[in-house]
N, C-alpha and C. Protein backbone atom coordinates (compact mmCIF):
# COMPACT_ATOMS: atom_id res chain seq x y z
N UNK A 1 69.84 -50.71 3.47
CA UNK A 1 68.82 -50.00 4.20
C UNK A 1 67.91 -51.02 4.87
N UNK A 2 67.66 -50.83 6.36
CA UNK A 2 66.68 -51.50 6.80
C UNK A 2 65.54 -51.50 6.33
N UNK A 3 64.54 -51.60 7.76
CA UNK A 3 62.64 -51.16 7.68
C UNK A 3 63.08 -49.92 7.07
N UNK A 4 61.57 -49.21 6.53
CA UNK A 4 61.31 -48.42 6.11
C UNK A 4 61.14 -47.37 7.20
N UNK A 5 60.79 -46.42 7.28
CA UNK A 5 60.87 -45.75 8.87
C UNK A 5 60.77 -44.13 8.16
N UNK A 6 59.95 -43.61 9.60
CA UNK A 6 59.93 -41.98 8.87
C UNK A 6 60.78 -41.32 10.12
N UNK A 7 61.57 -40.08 9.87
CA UNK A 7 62.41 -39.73 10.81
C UNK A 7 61.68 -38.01 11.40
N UNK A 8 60.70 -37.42 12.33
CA UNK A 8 60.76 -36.59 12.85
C UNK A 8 60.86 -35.48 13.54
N UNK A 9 61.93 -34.36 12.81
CA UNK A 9 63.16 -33.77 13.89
C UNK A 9 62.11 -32.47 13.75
N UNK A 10 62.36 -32.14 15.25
CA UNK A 10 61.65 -30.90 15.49
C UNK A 10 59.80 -31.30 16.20
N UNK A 11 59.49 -31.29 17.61
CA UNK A 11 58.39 -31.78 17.75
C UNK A 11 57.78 -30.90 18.43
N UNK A 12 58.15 -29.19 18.17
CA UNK A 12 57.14 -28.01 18.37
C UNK A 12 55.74 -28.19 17.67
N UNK A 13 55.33 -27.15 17.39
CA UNK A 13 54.01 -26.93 17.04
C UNK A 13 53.57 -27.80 16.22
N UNK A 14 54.12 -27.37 15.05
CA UNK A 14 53.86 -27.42 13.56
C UNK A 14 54.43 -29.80 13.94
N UNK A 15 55.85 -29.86 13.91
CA UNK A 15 56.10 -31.44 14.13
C UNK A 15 55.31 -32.01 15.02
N UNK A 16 54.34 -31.59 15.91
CA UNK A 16 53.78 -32.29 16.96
C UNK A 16 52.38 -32.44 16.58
N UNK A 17 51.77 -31.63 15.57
CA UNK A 17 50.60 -32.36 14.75
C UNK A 17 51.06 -33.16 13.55
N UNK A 18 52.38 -32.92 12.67
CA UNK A 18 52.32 -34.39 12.28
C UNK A 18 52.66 -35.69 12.72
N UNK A 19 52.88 -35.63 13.85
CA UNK A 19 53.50 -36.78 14.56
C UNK A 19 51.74 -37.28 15.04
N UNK A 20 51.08 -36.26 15.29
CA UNK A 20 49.83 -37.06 16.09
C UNK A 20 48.82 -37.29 14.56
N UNK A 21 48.90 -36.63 13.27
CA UNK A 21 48.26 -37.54 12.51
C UNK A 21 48.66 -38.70 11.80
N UNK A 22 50.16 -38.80 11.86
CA UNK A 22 51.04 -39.81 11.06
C UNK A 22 50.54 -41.17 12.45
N UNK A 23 50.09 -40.83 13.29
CA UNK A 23 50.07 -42.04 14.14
C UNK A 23 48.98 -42.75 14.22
N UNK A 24 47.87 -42.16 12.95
CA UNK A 24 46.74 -42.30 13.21
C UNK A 24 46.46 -42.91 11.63
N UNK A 25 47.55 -43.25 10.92
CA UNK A 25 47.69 -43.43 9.49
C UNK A 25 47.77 -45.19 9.77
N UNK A 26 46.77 -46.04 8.91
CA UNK A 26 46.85 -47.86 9.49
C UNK A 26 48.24 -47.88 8.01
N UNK A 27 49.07 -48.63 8.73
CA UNK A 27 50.05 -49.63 8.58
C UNK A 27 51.03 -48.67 8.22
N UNK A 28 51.70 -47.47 9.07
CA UNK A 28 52.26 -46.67 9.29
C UNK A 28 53.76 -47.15 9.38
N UNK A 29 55.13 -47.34 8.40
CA UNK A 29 55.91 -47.46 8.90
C UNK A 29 56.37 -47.01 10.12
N UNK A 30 57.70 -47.54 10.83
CA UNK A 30 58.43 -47.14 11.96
C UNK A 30 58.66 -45.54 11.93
N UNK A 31 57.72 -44.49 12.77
CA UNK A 31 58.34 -43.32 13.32
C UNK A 31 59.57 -43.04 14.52
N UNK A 32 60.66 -42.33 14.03
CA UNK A 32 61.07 -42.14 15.16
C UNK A 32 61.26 -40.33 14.97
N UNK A 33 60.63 -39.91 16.48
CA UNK A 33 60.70 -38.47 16.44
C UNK A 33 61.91 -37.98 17.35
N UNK A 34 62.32 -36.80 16.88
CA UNK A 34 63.72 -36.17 17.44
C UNK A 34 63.10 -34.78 17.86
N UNK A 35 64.04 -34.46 19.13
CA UNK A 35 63.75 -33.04 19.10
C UNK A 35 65.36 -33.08 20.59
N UNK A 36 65.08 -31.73 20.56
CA UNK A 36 66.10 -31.22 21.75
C UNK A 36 65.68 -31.81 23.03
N UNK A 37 64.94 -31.34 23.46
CA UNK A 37 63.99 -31.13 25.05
C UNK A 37 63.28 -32.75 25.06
N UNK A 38 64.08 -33.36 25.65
CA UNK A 38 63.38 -35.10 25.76
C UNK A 38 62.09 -34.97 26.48
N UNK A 39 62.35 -33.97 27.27
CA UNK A 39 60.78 -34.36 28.23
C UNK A 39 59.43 -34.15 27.37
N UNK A 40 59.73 -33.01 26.68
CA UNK A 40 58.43 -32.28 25.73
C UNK A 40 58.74 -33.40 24.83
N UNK A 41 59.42 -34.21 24.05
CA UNK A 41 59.47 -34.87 23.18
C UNK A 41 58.95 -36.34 23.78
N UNK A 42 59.37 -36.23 24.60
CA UNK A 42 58.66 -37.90 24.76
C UNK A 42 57.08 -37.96 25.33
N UNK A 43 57.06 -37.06 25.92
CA UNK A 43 55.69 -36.43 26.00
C UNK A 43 54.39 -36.45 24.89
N UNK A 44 54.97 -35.52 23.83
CA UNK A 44 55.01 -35.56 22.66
C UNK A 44 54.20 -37.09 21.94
N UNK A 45 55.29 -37.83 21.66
CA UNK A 45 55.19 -39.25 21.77
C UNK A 45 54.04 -40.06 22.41
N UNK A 46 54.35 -39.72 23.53
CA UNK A 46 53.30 -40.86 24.45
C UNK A 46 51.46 -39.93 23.92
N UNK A 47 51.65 -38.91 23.69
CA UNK A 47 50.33 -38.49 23.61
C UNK A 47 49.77 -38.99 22.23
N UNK A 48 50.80 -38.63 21.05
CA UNK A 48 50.50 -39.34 19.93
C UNK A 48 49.94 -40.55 20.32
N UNK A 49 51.01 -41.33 20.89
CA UNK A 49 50.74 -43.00 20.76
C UNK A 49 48.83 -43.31 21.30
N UNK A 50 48.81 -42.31 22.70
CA UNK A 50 47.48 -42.37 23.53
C UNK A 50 46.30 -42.32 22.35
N UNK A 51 46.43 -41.11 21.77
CA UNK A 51 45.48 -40.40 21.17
C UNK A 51 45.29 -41.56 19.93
N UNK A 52 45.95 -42.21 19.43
CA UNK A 52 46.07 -43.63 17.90
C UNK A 52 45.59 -44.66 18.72
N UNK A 53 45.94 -44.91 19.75
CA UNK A 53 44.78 -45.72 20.46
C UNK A 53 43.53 -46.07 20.46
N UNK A 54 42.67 -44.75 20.74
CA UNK A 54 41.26 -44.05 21.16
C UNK A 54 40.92 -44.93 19.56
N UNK A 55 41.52 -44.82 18.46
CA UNK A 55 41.20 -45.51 16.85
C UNK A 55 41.54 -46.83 16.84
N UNK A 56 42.01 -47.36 18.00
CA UNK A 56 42.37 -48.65 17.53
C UNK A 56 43.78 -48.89 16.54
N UNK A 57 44.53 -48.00 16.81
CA UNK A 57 45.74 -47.63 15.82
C UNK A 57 46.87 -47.77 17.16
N UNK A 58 47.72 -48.92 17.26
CA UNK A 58 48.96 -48.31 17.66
C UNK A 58 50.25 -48.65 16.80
N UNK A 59 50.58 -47.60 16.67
CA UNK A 59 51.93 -47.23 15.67
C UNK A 59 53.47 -47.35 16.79
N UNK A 60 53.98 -47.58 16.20
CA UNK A 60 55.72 -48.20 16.01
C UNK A 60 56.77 -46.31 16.32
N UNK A 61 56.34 -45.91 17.03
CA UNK A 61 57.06 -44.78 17.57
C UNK A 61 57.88 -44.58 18.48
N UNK A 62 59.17 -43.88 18.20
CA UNK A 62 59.60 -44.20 19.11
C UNK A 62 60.47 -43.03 19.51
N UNK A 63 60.99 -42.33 20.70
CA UNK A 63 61.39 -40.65 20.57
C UNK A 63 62.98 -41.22 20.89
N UNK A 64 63.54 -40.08 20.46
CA UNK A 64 65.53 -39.82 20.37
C UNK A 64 65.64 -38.62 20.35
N UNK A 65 66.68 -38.25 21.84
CA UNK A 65 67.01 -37.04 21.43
C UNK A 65 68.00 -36.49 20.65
N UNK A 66 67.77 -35.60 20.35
CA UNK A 66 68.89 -35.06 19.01
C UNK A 66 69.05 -33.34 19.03
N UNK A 67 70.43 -33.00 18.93
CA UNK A 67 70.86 -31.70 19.06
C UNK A 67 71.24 -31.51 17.47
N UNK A 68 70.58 -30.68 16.57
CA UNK A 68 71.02 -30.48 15.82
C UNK A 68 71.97 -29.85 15.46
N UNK A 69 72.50 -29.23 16.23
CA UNK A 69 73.29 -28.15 16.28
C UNK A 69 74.94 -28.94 16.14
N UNK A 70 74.79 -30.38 16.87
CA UNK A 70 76.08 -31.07 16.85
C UNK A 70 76.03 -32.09 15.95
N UNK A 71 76.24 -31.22 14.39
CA UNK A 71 76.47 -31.82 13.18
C UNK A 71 76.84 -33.32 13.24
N UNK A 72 78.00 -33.31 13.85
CA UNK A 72 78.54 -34.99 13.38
C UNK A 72 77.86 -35.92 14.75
N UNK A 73 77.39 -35.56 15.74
CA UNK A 73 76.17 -36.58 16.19
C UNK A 73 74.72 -36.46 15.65
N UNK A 74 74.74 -35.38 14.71
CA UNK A 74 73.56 -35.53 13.86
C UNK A 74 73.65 -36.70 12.46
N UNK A 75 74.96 -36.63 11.58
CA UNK A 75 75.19 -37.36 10.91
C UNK A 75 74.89 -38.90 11.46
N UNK A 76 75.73 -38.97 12.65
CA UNK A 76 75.38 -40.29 12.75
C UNK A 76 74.52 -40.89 13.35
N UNK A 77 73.60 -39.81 13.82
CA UNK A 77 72.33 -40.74 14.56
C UNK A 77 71.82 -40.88 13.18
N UNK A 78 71.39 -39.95 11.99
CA UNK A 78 70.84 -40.03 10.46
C UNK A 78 71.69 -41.77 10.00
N UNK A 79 73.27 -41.33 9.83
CA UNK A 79 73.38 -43.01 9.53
C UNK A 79 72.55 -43.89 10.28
N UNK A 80 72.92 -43.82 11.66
CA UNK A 80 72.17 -45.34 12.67
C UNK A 80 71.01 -45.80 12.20
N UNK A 81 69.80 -44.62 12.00
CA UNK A 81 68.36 -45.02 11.78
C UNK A 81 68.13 -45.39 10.47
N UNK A 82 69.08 -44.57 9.06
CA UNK A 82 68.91 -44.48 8.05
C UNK A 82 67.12 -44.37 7.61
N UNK A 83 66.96 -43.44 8.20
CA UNK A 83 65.37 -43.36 7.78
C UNK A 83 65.14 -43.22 6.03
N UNK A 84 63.90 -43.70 5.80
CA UNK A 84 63.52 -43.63 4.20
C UNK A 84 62.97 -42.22 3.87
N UNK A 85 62.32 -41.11 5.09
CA UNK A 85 62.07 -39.81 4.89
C UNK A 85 62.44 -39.46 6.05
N UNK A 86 62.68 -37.79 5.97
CA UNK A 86 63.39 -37.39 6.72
C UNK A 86 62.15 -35.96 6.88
N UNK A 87 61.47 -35.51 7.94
CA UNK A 87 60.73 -34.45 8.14
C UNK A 87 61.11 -33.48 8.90
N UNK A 88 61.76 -32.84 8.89
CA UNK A 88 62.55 -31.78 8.98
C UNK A 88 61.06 -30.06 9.73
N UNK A 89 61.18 -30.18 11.04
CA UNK A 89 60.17 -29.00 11.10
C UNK A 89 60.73 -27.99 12.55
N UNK A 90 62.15 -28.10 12.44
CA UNK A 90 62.78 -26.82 13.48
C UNK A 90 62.66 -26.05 12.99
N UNK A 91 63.30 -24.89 13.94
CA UNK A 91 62.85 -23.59 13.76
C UNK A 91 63.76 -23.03 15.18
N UNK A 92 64.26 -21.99 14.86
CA UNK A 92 65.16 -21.17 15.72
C UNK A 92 64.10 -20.03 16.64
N UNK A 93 63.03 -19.98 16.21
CA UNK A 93 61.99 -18.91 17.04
C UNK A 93 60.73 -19.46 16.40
N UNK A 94 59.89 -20.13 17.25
CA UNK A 94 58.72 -19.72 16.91
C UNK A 94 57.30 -18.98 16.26
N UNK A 95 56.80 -18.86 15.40
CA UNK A 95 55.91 -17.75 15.18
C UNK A 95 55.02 -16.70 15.64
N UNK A 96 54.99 -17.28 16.88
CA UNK A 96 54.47 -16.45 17.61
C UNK A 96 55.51 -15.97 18.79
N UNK A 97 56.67 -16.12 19.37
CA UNK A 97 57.58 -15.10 19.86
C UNK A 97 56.98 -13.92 19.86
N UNK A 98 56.93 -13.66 18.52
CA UNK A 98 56.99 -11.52 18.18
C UNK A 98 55.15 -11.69 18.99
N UNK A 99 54.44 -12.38 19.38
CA UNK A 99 53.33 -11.56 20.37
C UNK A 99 53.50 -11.56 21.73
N UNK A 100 54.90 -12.13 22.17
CA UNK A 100 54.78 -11.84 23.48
C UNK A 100 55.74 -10.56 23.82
N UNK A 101 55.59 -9.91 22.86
CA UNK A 101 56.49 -8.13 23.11
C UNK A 101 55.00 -7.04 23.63
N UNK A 102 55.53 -6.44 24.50
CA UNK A 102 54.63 -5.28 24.83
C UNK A 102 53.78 -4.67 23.60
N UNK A 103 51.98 -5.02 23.81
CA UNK A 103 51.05 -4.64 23.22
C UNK A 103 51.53 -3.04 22.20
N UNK A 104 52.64 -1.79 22.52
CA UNK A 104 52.12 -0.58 22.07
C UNK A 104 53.32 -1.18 21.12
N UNK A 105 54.74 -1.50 21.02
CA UNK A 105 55.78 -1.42 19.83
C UNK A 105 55.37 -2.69 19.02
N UNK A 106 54.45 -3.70 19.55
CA UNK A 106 54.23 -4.92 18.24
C UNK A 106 53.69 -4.31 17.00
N UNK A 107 52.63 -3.61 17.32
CA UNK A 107 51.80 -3.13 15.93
C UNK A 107 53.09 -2.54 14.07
N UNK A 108 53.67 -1.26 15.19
CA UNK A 108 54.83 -1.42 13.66
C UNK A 108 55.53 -2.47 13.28
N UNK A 109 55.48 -2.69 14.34
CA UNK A 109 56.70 -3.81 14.21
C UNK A 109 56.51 -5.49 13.35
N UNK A 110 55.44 -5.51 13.97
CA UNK A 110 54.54 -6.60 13.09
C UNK A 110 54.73 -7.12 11.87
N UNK A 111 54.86 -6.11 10.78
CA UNK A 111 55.32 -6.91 9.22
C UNK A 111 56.47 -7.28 9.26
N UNK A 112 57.47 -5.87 9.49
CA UNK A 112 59.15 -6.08 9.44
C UNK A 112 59.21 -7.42 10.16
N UNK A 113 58.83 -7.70 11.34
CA UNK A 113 59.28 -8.92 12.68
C UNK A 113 58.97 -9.90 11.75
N UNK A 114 57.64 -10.03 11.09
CA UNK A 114 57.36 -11.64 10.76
C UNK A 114 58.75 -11.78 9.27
N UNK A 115 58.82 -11.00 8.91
CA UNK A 115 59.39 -10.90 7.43
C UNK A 115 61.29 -10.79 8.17
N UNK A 116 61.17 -10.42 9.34
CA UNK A 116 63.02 -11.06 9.96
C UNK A 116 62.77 -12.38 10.44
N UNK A 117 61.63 -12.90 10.46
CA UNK A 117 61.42 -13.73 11.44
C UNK A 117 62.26 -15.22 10.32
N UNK A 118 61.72 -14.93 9.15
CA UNK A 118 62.32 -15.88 7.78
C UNK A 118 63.17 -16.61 7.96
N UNK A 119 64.75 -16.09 7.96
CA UNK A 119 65.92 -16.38 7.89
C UNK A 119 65.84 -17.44 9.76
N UNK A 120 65.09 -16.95 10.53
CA UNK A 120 64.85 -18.16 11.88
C UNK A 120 64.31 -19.61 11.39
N UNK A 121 63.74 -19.42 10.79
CA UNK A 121 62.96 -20.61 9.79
C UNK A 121 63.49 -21.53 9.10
N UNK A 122 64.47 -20.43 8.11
CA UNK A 122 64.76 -21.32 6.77
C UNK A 122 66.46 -21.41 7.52
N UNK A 123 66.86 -20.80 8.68
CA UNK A 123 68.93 -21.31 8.74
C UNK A 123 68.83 -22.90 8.97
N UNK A 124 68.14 -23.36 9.50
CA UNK A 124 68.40 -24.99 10.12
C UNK A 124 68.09 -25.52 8.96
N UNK A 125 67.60 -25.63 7.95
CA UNK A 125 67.57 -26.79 6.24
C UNK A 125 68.52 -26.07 5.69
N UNK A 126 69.04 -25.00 5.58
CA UNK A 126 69.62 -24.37 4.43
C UNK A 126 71.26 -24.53 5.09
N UNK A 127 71.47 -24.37 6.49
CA UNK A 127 72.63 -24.31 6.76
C UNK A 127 73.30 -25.63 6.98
């Protein structure tokens, strides 16, 4: 095993604030963040890096794109980097999806939706 290094997959909502406080952490091993969409991801990235700046913090980040979906180029980008943690924060739908449905059918719909919404969540670690 190389450096020590933290690995970032998924740089929506939820991965894109830990990427901007992990960058703000002094003597931060090597991040490298993954996501689908390079543009939002490197984006992503450069804002982290900006924002660890403003502290006098610049961190060792660095973005890769990655399709999770294509298992054995997932395996081996995981070999290439061999990261020491692995942060895992996809997600097949968003949490908020179910509010951009027409104001009158969200209301019933509301518990059942968040409670189907689960299995969007938990297929990408479990599968």
């Amino acid at each position: 095993m190389g450096q020590k290094s933290l690995l970032i997959v998924g740089l929506g909502e939820l991965g894109g604030y830990v990427l901007e406080f992990l960058a703000r952490i002094p003597n931060m091993p090597k991040v490298i963040a993954a996501d689908i969409n390079e543009d939002w991801g490197q984006r992503k990235v450069n804002s982290a890096i900006a924002g660890a700046s403003q502290f006098n913090f610049y961190p060792d980040i660095e973005f890769r794109h990655l399709d999770a979906f294509d298992i054995e180029k997932t395996a081996k980008f995981i070999r290439e980097i061999q990261p020491t943690v692995i942060y895992n924060s996809m997600t097949l739908q968003s949490w908020w999806v179910i509010t951009t449905l027409p104001r009158m059918p969200i209301k019933p719909l509301t518990k059942p939706a968040m409670e189907s919404g689960i299995p969007c969540i938990l297929f990408l670690p479990i599968n």
